[in-house]
Protein backbone atom coordinates (compact mmCIF):
# COMPACT_ATOMS: atom_id res chain seq x y z
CA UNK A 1 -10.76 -9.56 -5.04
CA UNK A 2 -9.57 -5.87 -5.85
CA UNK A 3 -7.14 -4.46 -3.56
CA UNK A 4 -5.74 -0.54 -3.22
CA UNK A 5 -2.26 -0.33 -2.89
CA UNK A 6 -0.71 2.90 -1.49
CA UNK A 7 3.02 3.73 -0.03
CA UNK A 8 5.06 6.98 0.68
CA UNK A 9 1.99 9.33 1.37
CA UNK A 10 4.77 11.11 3.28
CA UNK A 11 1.86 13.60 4.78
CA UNK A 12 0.19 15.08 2.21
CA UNK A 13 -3.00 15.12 3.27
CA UNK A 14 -4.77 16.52 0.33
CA UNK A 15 -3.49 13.29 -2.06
CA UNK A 16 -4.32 10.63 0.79
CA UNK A 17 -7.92 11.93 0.72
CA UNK A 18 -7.97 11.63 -3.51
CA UNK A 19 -6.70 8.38 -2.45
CA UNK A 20 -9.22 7.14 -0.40
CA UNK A 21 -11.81 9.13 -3.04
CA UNK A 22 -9.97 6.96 -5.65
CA UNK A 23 -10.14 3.40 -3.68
CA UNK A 24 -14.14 4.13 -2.73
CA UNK A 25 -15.27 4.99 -6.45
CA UNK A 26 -13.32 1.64 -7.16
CA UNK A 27 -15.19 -0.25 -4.99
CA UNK A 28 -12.12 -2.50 -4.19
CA UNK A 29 -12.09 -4.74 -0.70
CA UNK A 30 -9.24 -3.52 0.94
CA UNK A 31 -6.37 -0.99 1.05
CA UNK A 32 -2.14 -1.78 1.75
CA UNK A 33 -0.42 1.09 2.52
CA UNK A 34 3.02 -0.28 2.59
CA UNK A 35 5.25 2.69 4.59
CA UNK A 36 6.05 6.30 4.96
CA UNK A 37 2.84 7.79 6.52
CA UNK A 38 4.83 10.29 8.47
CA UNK A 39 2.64 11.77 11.17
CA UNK A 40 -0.76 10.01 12.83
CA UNK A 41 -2.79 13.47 11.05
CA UNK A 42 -2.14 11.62 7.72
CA UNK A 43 -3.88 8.79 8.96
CA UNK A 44 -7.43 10.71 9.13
CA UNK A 45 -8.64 10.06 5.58
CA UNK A 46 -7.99 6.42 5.85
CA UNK A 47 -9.97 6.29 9.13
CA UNK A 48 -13.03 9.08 7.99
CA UNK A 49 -13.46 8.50 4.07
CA UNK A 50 -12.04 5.04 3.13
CA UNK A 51 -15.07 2.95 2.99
CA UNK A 52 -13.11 -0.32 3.26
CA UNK A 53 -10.51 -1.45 5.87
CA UNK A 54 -6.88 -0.75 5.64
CA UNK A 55 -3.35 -2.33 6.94
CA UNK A 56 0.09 -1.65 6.55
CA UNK A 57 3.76 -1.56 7.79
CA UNK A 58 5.89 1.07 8.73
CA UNK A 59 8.42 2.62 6.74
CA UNK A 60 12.00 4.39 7.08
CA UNK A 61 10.37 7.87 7.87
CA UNK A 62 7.62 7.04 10.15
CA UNK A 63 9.28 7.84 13.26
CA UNK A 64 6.14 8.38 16.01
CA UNK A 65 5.00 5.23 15.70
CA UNK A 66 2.89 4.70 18.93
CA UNK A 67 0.96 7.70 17.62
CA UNK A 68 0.59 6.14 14.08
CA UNK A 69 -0.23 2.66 15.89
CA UNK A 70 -2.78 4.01 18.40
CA UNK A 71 -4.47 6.55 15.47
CA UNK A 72 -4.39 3.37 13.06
CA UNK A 73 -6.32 1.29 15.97
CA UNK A 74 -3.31 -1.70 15.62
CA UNK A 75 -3.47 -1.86 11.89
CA UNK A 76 0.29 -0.59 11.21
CA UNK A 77 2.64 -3.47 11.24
CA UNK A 78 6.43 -4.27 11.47
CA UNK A 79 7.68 -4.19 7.83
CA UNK A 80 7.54 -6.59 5.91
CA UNK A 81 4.53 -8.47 7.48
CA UNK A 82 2.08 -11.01 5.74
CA UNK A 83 -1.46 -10.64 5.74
CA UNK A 84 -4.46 -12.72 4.89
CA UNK A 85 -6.43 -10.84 2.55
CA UNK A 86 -9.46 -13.06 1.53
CA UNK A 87 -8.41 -16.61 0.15
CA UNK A 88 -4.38 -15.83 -0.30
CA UNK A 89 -1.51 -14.51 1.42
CA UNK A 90 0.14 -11.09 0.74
CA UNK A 91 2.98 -9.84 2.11
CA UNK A 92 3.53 -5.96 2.20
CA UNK A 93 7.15 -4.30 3.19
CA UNK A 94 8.41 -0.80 2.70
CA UNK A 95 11.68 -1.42 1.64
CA UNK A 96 11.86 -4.39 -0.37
CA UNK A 97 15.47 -5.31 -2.30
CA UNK A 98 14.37 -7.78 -4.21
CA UNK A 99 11.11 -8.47 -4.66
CA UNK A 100 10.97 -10.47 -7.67
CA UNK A 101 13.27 -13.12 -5.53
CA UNK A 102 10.42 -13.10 -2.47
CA UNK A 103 7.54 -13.75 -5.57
CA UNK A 104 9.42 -16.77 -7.06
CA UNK A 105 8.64 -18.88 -4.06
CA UNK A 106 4.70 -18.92 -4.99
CA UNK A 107 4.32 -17.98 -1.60
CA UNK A 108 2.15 -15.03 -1.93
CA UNK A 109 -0.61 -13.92 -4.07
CA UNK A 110 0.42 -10.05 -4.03
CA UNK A 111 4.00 -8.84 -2.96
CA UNK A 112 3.57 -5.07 -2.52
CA UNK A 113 6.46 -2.57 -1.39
CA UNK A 114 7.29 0.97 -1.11
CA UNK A 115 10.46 3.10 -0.69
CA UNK A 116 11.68 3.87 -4.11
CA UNK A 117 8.78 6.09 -5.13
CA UNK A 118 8.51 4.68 -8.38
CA UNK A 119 4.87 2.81 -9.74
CA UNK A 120 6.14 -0.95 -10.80
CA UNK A 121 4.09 -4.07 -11.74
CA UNK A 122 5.17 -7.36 -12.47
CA UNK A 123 4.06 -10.75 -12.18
CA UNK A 124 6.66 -13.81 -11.17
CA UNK A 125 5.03 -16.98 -11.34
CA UNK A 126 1.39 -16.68 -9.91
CA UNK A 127 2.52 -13.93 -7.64
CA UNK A 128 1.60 -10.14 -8.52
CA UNK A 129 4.29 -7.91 -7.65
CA UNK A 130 3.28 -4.13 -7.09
CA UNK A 131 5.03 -0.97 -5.92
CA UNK A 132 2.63 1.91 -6.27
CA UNK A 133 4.48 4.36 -7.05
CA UNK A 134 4.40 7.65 -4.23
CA UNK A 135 1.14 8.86 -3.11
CA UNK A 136 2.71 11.80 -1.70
CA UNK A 137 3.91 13.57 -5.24
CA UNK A 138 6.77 15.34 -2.90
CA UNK A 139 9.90 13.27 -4.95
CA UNK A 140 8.37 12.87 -8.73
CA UNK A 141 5.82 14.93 -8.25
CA UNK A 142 3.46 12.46 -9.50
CA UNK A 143 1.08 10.99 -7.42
CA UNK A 144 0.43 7.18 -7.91
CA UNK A 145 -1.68 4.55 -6.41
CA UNK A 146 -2.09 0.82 -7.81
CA UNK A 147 -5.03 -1.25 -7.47
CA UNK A 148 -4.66 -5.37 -8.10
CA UNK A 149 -6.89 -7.73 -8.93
CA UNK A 150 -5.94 -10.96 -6.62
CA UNK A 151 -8.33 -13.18 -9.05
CA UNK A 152 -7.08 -12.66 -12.47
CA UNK A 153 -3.05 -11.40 -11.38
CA UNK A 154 -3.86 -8.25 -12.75
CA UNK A 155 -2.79 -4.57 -11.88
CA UNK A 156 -3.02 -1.19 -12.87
CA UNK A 157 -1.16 2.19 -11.48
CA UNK A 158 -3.33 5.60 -11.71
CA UNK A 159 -2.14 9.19 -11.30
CA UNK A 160 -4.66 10.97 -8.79
């Protein structure tokens, strides 16, 4: 199962629509967004061009979050939350301290995170750990998204 893997989109509108562009030409299953969508306008290319379905957590900068919630249609969560995505458990937070020490439990199949803007992968155990990097360009001015491969343990961060 592929799954997109987004975070800190931090309303730049123009780069969540690549996104989406990105995850639909990929074909993959699903999309985490794990924090930092900033207003409920940068929701609109996950609801009108993302040919999949999406869920995610807030982050530290998403402050009208009844907007976000109600434009999402419930699919924002507290962060970190868990998620059944096909066969295995994920778990997706924003900001994430150490994420190699959630992995090493075997818990999860995919631990993805935001909040530091910068692309990691790493696999601990047979849990994939993922940070995609910022979709949003505004900090590193590179704009990343990750897509993972739940089957083989397998992922890969693009620039859009």
């Amino acid at each position: 199962m592929r799954i997109g893997i987004m975070a800190d989109s931090h309303d730049n509108v123009p780069m969540i629509k690549r996104a989406c562009e990105f995850f639909n030409a990929q074909g993959v299953q699903e999309v985490l967004h794990a924090g930092d969508y900033i207003a409920p306008f940068a929701l609109n290319p996950l609801n009108e061009i993302l040919r999949c379905t999406y869920r995610g957590v807030f982050g530290n900068n998403d402050g009208e979050r009844l907007g976000l919630q109600r434009t999402a249609d419930g699919r924002i969560h507290p962060s970190p939350s868990e998620f059944d995505v096909g066969e295995w458990k994920v778990l997706v937070a924003h900001e994430l301290p150490n994420p190699a020490a959630v992995a090493a439990g075997d818990h999860y199949r995919l631990v993805g995170y935001g909040h530091t803007h910068r692309p990691e992968v790493e696999r601990v155990g047979h849990t994939l750990v993922v940070n995609p990097g910022e979709c949003g360009g505004w900090l590193a001015g590179r704009c990343t998204v990750a897509i993972a491969n739940l089957d083989t343990l397998e992922a890969e961060i693009f620039d859009l």
